[in-house]
C-alpha atoms as a PDB file:
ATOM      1  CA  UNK A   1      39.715  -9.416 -19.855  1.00  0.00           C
ATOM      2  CA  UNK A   2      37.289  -9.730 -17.443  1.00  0.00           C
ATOM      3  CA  UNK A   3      34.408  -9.072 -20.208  1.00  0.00           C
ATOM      4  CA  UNK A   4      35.520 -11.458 -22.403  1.00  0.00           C
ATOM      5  CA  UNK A   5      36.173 -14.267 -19.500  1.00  0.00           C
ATOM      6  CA  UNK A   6      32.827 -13.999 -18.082  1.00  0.00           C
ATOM      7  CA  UNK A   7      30.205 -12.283 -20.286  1.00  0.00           C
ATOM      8  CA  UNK A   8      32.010 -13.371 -23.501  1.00  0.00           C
ATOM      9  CA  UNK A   9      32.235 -10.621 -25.622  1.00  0.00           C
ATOM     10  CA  UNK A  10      34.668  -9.888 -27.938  1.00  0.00           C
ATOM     11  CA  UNK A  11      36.974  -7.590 -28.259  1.00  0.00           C
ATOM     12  CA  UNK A  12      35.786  -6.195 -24.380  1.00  0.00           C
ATOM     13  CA  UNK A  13      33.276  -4.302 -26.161  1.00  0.00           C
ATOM     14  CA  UNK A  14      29.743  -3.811 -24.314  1.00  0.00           C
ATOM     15  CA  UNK A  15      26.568  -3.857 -26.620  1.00  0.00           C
ATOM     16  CA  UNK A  16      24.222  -1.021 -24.977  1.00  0.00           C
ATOM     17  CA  UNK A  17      21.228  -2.563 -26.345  1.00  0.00           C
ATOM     18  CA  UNK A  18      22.211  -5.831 -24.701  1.00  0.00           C
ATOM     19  CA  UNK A  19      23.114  -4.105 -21.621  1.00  0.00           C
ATOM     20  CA  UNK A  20      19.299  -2.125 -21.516  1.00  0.00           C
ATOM     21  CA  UNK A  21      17.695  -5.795 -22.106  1.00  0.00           C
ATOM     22  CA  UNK A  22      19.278  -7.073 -18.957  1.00  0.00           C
ATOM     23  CA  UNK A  23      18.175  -4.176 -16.879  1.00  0.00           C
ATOM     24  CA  UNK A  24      14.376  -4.901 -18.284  1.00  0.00           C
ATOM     25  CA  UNK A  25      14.101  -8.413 -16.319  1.00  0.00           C
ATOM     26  CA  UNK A  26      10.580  -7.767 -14.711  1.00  0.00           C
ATOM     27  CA  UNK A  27      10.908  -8.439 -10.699  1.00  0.00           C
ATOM     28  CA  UNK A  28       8.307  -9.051  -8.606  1.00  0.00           C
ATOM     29  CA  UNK A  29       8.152  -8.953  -4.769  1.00  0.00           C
ATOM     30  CA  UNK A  30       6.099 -11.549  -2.691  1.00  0.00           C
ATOM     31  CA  UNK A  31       5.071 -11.473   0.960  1.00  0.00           C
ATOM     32  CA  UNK A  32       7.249 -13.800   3.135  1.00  0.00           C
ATOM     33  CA  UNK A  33       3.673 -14.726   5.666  1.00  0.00           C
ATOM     34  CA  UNK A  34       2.773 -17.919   4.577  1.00  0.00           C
ATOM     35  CA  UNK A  35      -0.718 -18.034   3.203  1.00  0.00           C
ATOM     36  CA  UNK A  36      -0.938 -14.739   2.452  1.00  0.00           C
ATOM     37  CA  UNK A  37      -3.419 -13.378  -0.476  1.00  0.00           C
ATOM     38  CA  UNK A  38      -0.330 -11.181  -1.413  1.00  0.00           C
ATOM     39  CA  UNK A  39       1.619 -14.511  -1.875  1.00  0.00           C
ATOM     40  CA  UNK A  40       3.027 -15.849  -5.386  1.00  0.00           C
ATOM     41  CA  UNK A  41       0.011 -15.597  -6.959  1.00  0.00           C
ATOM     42  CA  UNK A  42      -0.489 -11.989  -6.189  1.00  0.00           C
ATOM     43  CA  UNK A  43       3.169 -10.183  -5.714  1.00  0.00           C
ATOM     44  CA  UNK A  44       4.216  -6.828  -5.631  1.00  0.00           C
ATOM     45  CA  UNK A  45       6.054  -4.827  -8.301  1.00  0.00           C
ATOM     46  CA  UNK A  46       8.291  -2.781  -5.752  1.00  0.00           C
ATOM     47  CA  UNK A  47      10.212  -3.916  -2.957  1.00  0.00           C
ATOM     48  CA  UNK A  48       9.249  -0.787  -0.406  1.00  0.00           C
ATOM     49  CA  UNK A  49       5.219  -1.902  -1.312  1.00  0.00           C
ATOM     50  CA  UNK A  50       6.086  -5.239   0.208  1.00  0.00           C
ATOM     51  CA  UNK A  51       7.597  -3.801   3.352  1.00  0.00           C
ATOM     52  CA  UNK A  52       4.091  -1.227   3.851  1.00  0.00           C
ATOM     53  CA  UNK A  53       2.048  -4.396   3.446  1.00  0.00           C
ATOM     54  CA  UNK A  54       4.106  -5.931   5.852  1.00  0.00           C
ATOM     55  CA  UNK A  55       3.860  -3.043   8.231  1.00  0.00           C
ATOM     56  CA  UNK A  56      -0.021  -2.668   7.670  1.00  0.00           C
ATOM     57  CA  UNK A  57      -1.154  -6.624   7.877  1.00  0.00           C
ATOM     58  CA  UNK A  58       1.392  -8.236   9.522  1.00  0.00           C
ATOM     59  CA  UNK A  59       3.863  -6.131  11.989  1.00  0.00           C
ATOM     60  CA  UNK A  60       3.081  -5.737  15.888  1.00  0.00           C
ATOM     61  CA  UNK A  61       0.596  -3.192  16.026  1.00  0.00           C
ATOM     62  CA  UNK A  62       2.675  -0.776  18.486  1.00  0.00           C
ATOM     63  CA  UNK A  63       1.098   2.616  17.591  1.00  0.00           C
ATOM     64  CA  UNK A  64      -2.222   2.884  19.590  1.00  0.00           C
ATOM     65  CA  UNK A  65      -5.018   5.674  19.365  1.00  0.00           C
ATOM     66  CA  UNK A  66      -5.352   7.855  22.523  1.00  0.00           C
ATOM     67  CA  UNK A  67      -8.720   8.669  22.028  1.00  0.00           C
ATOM     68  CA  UNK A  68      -9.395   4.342  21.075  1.00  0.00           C
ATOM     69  CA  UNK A  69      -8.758   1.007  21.074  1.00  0.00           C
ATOM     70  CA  UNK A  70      -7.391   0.545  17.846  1.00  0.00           C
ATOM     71  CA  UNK A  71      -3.736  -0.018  17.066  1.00  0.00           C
ATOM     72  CA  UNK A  72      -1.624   0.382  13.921  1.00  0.00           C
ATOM     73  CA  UNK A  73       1.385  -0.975  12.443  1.00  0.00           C
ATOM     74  CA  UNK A  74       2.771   2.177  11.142  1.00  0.00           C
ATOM     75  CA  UNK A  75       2.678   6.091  12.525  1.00  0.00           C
ATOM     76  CA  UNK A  76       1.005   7.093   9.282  1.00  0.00           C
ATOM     77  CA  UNK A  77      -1.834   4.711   9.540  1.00  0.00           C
ATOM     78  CA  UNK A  78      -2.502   5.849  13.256  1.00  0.00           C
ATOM     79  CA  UNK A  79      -2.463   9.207  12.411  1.00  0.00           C
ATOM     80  CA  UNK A  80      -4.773   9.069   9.360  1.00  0.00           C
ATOM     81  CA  UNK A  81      -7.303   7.124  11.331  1.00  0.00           C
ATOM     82  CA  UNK A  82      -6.847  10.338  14.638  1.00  0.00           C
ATOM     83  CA  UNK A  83      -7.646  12.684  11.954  1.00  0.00           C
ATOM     84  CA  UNK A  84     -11.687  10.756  12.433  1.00  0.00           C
ATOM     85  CA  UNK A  85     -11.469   9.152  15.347  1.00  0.00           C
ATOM     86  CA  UNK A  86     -14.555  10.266  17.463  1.00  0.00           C
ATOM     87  CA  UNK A  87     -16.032  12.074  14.883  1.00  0.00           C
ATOM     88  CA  UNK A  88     -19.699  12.188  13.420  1.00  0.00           C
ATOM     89  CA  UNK A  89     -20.212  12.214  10.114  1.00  0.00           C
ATOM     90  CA  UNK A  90     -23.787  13.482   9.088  1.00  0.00           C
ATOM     91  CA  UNK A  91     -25.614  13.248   6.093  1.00  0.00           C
ATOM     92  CA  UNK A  92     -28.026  16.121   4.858  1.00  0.00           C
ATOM     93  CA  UNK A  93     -30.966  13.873   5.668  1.00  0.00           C
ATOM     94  CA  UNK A  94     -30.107  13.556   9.296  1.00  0.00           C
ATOM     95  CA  UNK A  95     -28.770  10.040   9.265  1.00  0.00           C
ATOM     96  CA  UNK A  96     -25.506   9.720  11.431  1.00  0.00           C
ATOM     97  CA  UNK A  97     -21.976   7.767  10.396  1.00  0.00           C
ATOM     98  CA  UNK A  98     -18.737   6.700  12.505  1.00  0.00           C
ATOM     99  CA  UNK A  99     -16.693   7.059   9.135  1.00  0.00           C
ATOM    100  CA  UNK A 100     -16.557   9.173   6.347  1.00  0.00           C
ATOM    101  CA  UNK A 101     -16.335   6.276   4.191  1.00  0.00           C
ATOM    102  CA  UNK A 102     -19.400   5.019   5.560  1.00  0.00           C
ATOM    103  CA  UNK A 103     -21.201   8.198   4.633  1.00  0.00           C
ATOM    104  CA  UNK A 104     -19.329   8.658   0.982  1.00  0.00           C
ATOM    105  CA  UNK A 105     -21.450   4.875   0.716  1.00  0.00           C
ATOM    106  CA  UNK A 106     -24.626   6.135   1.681  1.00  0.00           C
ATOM    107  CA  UNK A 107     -24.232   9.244  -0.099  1.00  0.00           C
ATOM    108  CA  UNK A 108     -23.449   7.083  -3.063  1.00  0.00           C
ATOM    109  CA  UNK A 109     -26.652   4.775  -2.678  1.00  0.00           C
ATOM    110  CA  UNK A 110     -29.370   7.262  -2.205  1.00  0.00           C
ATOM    111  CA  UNK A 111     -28.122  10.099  -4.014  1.00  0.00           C
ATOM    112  CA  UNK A 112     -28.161  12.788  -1.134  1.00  0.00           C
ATOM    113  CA  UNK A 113     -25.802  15.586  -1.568  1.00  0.00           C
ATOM    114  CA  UNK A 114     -22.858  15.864   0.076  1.00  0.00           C
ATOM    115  CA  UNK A 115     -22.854  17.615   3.274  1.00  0.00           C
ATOM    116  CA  UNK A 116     -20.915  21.289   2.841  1.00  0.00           C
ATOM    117  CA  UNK A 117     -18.369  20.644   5.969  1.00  0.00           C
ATOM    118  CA  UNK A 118     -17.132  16.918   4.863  1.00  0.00           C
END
């Protein structure tokens, strides 16, 4: 009764194909900061990525770096950035970088090779 009452179909008898379509509704996930970039215009396609941006950009920072001043939002961030924190990162033609990223760029630009321990 109740499938004929409110989705009014007859006879009480679901169409799967119907039933798939519903299930296909695209949803997308927006950050509740106003004026953020990941606003409207910009959402997310899952749910849990809105809560790690939220985390990342927007939570109290409460996990801080022994070693630094830095804090992070979540555990995982802080420990990714302990893994280099205090580190040097050289390049095979001497020249010295906080961050591996910073070397992977100058690496990239001149075309030096890539040191054998990073």
């Amino acid at each position: 009764m109740h499938l004929v009452k409110s989705h009014r179909l007859q006879d009480g008898i679901v169409n799967p194909t119907i039933r798939k379509d519903l299930k296909t509704v695209p949803k997308f996930y927006c950050c509740p900061i106003k004026g953020c970039p990941r606003g409207p215009d910009r959402p997310f396609s899952q749910f849990s990525l809105v809560k790690q941006h939220f985390m990342k950009m927007h939570a109290e920072k409460k996990h801080k770096c022994s070693k630094c001043s830095n804090s992070y939002g979540t555990e995982w961030d802080l420990r990714r950035h302990e893994e280099d924190c205090g580190k040097t990162f050289q390049c095979t033609c001497g020249c010295p970088y906080a961050s591996r990223t910073a070397l992977q760029s100058h690496i990239y630009r001149t075309g030096h090779e890539i040191p054998a321990e990073h």
